[in-house]
C-alpha atoms as a PDB file:
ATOM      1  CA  UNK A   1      17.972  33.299  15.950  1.00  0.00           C
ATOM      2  CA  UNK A   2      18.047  30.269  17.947  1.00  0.00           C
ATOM      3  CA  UNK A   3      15.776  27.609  17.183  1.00  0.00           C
ATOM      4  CA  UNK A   4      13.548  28.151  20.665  1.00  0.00           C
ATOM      5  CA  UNK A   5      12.973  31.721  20.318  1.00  0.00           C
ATOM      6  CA  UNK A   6      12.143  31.479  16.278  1.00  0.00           C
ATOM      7  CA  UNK A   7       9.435  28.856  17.490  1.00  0.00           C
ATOM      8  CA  UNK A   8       8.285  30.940  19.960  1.00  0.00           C
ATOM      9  CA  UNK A   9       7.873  33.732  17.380  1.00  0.00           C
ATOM     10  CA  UNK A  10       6.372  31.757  15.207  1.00  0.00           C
ATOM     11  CA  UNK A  11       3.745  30.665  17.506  1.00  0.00           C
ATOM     12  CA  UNK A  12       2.790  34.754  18.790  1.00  0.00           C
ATOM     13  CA  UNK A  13       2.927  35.476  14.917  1.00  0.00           C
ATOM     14  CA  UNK A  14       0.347  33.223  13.758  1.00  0.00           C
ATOM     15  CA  UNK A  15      -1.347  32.442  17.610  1.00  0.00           C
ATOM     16  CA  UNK A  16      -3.208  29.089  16.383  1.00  0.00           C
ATOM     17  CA  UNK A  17      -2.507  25.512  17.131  1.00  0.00           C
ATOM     18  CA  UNK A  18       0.123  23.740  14.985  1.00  0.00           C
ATOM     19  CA  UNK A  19       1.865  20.555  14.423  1.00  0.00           C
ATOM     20  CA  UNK A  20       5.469  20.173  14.706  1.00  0.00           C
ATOM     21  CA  UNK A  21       5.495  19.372  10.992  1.00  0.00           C
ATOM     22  CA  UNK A  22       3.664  22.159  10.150  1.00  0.00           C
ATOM     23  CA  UNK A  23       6.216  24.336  12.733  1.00  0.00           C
ATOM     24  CA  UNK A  24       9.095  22.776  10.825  1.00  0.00           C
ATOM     25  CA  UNK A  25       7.978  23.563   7.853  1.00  0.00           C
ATOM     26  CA  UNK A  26       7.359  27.235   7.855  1.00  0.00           C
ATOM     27  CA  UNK A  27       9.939  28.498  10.712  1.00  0.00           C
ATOM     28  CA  UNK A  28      13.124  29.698   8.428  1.00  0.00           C
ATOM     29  CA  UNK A  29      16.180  28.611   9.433  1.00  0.00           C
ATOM     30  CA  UNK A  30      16.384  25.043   8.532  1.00  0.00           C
ATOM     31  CA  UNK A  31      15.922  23.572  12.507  1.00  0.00           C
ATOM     32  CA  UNK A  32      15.478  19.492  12.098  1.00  0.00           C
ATOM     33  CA  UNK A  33      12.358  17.750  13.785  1.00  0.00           C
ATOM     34  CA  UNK A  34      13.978  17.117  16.351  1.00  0.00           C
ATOM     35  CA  UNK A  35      15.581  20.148  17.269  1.00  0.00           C
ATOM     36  CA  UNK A  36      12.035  21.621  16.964  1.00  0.00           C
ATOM     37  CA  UNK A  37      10.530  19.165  18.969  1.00  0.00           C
ATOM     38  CA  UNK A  38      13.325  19.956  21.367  1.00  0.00           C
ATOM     39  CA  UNK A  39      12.290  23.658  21.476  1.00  0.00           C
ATOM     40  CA  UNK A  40       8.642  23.105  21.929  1.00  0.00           C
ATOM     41  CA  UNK A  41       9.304  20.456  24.995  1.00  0.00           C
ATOM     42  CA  UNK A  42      11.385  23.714  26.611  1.00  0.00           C
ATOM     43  CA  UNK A  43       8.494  25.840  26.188  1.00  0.00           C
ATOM     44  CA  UNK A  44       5.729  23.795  26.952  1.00  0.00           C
ATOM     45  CA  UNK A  45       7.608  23.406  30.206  1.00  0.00           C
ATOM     46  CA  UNK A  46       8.468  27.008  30.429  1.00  0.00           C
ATOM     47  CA  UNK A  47       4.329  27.662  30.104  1.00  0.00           C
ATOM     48  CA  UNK A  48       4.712  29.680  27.227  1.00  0.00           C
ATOM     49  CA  UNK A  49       3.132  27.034  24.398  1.00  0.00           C
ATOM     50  CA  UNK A  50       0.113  24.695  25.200  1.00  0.00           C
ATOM     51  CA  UNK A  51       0.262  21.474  24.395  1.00  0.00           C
ATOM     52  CA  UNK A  52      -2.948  19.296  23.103  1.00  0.00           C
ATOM     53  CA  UNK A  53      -2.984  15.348  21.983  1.00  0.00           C
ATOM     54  CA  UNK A  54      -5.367  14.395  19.737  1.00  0.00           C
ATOM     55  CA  UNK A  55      -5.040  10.545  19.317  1.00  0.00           C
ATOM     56  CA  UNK A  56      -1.400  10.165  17.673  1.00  0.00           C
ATOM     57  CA  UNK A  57      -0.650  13.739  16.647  1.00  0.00           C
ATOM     58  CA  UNK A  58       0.394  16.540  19.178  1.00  0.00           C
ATOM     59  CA  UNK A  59      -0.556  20.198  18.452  1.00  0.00           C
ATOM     60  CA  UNK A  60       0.994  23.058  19.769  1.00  0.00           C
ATOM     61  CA  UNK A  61      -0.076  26.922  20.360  1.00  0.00           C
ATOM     62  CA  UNK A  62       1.191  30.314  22.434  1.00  0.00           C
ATOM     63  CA  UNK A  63      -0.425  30.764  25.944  1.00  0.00           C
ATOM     64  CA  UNK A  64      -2.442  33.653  26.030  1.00  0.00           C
ATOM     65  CA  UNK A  65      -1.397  36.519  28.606  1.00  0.00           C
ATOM     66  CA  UNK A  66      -4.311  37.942  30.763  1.00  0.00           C
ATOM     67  CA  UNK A  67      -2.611  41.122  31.247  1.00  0.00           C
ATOM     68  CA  UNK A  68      -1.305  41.913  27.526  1.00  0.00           C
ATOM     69  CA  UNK A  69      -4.054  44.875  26.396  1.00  0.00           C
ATOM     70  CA  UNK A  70      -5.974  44.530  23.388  1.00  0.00           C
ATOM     71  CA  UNK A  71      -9.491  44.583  21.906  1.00  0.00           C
ATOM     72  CA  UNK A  72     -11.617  41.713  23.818  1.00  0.00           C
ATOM     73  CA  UNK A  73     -13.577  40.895  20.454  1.00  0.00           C
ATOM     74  CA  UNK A  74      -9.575  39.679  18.702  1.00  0.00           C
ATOM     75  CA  UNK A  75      -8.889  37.629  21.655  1.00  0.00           C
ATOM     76  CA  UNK A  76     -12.284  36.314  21.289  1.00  0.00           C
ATOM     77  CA  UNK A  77     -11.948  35.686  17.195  1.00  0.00           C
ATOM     78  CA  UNK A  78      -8.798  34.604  17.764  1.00  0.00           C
ATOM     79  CA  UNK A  79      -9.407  31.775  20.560  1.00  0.00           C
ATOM     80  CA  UNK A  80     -12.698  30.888  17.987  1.00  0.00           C
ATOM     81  CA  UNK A  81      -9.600  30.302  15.223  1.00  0.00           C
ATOM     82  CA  UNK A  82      -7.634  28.284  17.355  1.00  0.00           C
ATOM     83  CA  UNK A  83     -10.581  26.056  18.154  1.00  0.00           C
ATOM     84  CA  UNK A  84     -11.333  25.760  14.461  1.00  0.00           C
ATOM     85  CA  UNK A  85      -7.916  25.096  14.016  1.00  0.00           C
ATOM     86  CA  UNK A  86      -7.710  22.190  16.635  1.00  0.00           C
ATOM     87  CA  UNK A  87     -10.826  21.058  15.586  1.00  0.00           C
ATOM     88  CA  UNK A  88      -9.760  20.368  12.058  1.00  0.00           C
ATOM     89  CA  UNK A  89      -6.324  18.591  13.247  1.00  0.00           C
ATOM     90  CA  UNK A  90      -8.768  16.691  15.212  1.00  0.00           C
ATOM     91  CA  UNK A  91     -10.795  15.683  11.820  1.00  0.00           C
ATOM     92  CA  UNK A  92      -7.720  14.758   9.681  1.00  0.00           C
ATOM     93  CA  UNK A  93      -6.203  12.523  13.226  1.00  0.00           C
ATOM     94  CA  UNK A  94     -10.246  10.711  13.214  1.00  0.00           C
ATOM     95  CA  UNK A  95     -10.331  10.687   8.985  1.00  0.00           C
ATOM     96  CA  UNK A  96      -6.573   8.782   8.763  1.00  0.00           C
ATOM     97  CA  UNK A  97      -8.036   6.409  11.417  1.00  0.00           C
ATOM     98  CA  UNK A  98     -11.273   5.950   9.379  1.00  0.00           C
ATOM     99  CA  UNK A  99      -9.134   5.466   6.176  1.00  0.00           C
ATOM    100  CA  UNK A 100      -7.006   3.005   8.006  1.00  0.00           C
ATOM    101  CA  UNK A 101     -10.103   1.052   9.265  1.00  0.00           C
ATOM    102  CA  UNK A 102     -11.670   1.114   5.650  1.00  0.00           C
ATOM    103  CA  UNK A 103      -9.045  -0.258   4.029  1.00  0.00           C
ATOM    104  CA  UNK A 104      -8.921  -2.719   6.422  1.00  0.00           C
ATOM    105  CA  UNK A 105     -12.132  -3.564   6.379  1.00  0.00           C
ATOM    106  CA  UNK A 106     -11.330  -3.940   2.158  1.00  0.00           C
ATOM    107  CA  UNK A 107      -8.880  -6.002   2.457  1.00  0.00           C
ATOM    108  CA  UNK A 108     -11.247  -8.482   4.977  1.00  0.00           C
ATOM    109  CA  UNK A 109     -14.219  -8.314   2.590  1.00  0.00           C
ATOM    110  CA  UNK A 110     -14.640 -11.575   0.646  1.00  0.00           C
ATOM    111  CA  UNK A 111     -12.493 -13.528   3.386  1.00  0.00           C
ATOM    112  CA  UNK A 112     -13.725 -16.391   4.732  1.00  0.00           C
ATOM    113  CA  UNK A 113     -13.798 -16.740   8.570  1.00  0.00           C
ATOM    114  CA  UNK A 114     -11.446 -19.158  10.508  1.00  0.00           C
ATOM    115  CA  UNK A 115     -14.879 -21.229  11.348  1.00  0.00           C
ATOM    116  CA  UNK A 116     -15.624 -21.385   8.305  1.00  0.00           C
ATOM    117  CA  UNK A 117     -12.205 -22.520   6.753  1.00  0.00           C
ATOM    118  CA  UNK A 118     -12.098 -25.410   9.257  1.00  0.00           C
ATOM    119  CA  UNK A 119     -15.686 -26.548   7.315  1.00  0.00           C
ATOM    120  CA  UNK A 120     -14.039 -26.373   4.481  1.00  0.00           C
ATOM    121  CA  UNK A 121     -11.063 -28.309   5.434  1.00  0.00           C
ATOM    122  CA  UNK A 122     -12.873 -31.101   7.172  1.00  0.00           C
ATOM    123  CA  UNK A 123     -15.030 -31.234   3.932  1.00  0.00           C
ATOM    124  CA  UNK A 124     -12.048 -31.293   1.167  1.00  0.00           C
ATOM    125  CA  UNK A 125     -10.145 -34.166   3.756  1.00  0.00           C
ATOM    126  CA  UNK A 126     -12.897 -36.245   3.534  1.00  0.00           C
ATOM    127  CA  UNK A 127     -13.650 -35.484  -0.350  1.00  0.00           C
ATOM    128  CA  UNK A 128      -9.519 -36.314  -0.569  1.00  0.00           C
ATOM    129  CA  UNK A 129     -10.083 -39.404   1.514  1.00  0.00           C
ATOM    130  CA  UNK A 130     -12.985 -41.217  -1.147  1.00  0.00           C
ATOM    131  CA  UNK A 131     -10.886 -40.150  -3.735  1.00  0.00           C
ATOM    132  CA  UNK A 132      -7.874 -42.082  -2.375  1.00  0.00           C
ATOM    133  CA  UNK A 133     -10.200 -44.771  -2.064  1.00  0.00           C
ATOM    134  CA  UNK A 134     -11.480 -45.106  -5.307  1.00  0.00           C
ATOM    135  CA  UNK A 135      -8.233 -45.062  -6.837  1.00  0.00           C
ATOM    136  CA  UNK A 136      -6.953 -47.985  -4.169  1.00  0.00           C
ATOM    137  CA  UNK A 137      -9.003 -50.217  -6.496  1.00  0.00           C
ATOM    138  CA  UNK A 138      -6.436 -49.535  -9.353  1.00  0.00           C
ATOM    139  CA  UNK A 139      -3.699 -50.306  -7.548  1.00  0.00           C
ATOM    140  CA  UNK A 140      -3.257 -53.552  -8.419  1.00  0.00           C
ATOM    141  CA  UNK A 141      -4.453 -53.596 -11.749  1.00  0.00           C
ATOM    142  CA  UNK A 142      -1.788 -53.780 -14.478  1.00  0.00           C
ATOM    143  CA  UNK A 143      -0.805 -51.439 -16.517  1.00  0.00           C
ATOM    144  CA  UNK A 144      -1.623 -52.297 -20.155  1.00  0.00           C
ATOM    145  CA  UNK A 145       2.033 -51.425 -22.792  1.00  0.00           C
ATOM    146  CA  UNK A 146       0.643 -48.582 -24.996  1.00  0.00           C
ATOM    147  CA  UNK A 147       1.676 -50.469 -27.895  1.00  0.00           C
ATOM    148  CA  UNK A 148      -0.408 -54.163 -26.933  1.00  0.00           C
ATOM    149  CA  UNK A 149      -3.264 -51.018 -26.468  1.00  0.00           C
ATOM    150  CA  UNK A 150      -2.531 -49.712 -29.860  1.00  0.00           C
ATOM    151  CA  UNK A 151      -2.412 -53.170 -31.586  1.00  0.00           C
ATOM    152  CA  UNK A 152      -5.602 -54.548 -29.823  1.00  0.00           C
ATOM    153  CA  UNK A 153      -7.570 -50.482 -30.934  1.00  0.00           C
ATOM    154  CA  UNK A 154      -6.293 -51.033 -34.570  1.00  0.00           C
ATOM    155  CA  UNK A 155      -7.705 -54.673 -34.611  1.00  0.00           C
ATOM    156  CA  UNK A 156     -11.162 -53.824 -33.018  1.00  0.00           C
ATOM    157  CA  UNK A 157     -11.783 -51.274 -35.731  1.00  0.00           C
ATOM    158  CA  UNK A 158     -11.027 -54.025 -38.711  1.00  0.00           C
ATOM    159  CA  UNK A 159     -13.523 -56.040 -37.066  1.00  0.00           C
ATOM    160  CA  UNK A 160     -15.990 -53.575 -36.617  1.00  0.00           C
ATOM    161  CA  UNK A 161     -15.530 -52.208 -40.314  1.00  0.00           C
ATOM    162  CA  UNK A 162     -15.852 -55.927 -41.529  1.00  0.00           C
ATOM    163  CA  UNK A 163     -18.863 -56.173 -39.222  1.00  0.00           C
ATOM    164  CA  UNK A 164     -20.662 -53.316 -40.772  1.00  0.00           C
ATOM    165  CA  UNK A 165     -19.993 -54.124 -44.294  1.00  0.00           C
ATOM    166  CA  UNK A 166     -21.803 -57.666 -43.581  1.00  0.00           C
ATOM    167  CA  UNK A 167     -24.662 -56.469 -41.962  1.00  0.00           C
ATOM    168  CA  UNK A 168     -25.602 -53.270 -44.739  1.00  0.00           C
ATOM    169  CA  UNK A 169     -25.032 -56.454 -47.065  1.00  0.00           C
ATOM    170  CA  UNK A 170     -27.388 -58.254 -45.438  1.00  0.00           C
ATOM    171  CA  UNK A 171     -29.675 -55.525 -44.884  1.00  0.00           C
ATOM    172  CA  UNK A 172     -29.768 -55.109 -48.309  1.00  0.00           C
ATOM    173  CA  UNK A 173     -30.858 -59.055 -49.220  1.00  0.00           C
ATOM    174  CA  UNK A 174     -33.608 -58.566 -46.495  1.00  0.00           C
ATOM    175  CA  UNK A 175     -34.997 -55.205 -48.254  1.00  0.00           C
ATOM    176  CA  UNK A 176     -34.466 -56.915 -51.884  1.00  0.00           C
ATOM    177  CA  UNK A 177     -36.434 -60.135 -50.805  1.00  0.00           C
ATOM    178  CA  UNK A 178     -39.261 -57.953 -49.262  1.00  0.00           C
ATOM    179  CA  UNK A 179     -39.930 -56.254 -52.276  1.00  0.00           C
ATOM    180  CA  UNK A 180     -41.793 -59.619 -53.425  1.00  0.00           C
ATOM    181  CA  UNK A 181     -42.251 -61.303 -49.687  1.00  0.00           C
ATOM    182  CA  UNK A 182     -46.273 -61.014 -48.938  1.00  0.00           C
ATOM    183  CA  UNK A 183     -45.763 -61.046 -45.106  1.00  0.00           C
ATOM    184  CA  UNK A 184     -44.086 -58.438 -43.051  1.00  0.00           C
ATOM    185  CA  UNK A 185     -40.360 -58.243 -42.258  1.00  0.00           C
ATOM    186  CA  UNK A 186     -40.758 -60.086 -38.714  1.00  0.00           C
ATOM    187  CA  UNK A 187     -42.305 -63.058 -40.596  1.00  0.00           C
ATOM    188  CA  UNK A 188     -39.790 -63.227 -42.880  1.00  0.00           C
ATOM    189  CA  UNK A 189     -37.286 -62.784 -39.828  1.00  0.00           C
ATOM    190  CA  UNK A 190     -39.011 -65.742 -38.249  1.00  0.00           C
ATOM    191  CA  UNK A 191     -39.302 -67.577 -41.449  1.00  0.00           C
ATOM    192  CA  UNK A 192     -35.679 -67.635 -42.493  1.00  0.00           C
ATOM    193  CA  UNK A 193     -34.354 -67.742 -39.007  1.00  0.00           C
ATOM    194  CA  UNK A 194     -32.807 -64.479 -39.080  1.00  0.00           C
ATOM    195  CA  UNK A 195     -31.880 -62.660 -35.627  1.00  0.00           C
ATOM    196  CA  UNK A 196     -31.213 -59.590 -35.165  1.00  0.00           C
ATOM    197  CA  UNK A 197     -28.587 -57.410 -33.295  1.00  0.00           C
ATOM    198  CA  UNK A 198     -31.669 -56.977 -30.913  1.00  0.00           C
ATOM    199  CA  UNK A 199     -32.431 -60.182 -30.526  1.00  0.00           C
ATOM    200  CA  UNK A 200     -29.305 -61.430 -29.575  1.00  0.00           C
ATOM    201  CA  UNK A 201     -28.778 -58.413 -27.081  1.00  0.00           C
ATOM    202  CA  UNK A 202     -25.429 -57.015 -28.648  1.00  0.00           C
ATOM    203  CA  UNK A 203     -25.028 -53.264 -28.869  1.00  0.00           C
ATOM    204  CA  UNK A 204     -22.292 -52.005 -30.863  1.00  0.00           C
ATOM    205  CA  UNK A 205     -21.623 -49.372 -28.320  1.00  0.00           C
ATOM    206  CA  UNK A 206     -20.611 -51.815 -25.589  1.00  0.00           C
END
C-alpha cells in the first residue's frame, strides 16, 4: 500500500487529530517522517485531511463528508473526540512551553542582574584600588634575609628569658623584705628607689 493511501486509512480508521509522529508511529509499513509528512502535504491539499497548528506542533485529521450516511449522535461523539483530542495536543504544546519557561526561570533564580553586577564591580575596583595603595607603602621597604630574621627572633627570646628570670628574682627580694617592712610595698618602692615596669612605661608585649 503506498504510503498516501495507508495514511489516509489510517486517518478514516481512527477519525481523530494526530501528529505526524504519532502517524508514523502506528501506520505499518515502515514510511520515514518525511515520506509521511510528504503524504499528509498531498492530502491536505487534496482536502481530504485537515490541518491544525498549535504553536510548534501540527496535527492532522480526515475531513468529514456531509453526504456519507450514518447516525447523527457518532458524528456528533466523534467530532466531541476530536476536539478532546486537539485539545489535549494543545495542553502538552502549552505544558513543554511552561516547562521550558520554568526551567528557565531556575536557572535565572539567584542571578544577579546586569545593574547590579556593575555595583558590584565599581565597588570591588575601588576596594582593589586602596588595597594597591596600602601595599605601595611597602614598596620600598627592604626585605629583611630570613636568616638575619631568624638570628635577631632567637636573640630576643634569650633576652627576654634572662629578663624574666631577673625580675621573679627580684620579685622575690621585694616579697622577702616585706615580710618584716612596716610600711606598704609603694613605700618601700619609694624608699629603695625601686621602679617598676609601670613606672617606666615598658610593656613586654610591645
Amino acid at each position: 500500500m503506498a504510503c498516501k493511501d495507508a495514511v489516509l486509512k489510517f486517518l478514516e480508521d481512527h477519525n481523530r487529530p494526530f501528529s505526524n509522529n504519532d502517524i508514523q508511529g502506528s501506520v505499518q509499513g515502515g514510511f520515514g517522517k518525511s515520506a509521511i509528512q510528504k503524504a499528509l502535504d498531498s492530502l491536505v491539499d487534496e482536502n481530504k485531511v485537515k490541518e491544525k497548528v498549535y504553536g510548534k506542533q501540527k496535527v492532522y485529521c480526515i475531513l468529514q463528508n456531509n453526504d456519507s450516511s450514518g447516525n447523527q449522535l457518532r458524528e456528533d461523539l466523534l467530532e466531541m473526540d476530536r476536539k478532546i483530542n486537539e485539545t489535549t495536543i494543545e495542553l502538552k504544546e502549552i505544558s513543554d512551553q511552561l516547562k521550558i519557561k520554568s526551567q528557565l526561570v531556575a536557572q535565572l533564580k539567584g542571578k544577579i542582574s546586569l545593574e547590579d553586577a556593575i555595583d558590584q564591580k565599581i565597588k570591588l575596583d575601588k576596594e582593589l584600588e586602596d588595597v594597591k595603595q596600602q601595599l605601595s607603602r611597602f614598596s620600598e621597604v627592604e626585605l629583611i634575609c630570613p636568616k638575619k630574621k631568624l638570628a635577631t627572633e632567637n636573640e630576643y627570646e634569650k633576652y627576654l628569658k634572662v629578663y624574666k628570670q631577673r625580675k621573679r628574682m627580684c620579685l622575690d627580694m621585694v616579697d622577702s623584705i616585706l615580710e618584716n617592712y612596716p610600711k606598704t610595698k609603694k613605700h618601700l618602692y619609694e624608699d629603695i628607689g625601686l621602679e617598676t615596669d609601670e613606672d617606666a612605661g615598658f610593656s613586654i608585649n610591645e
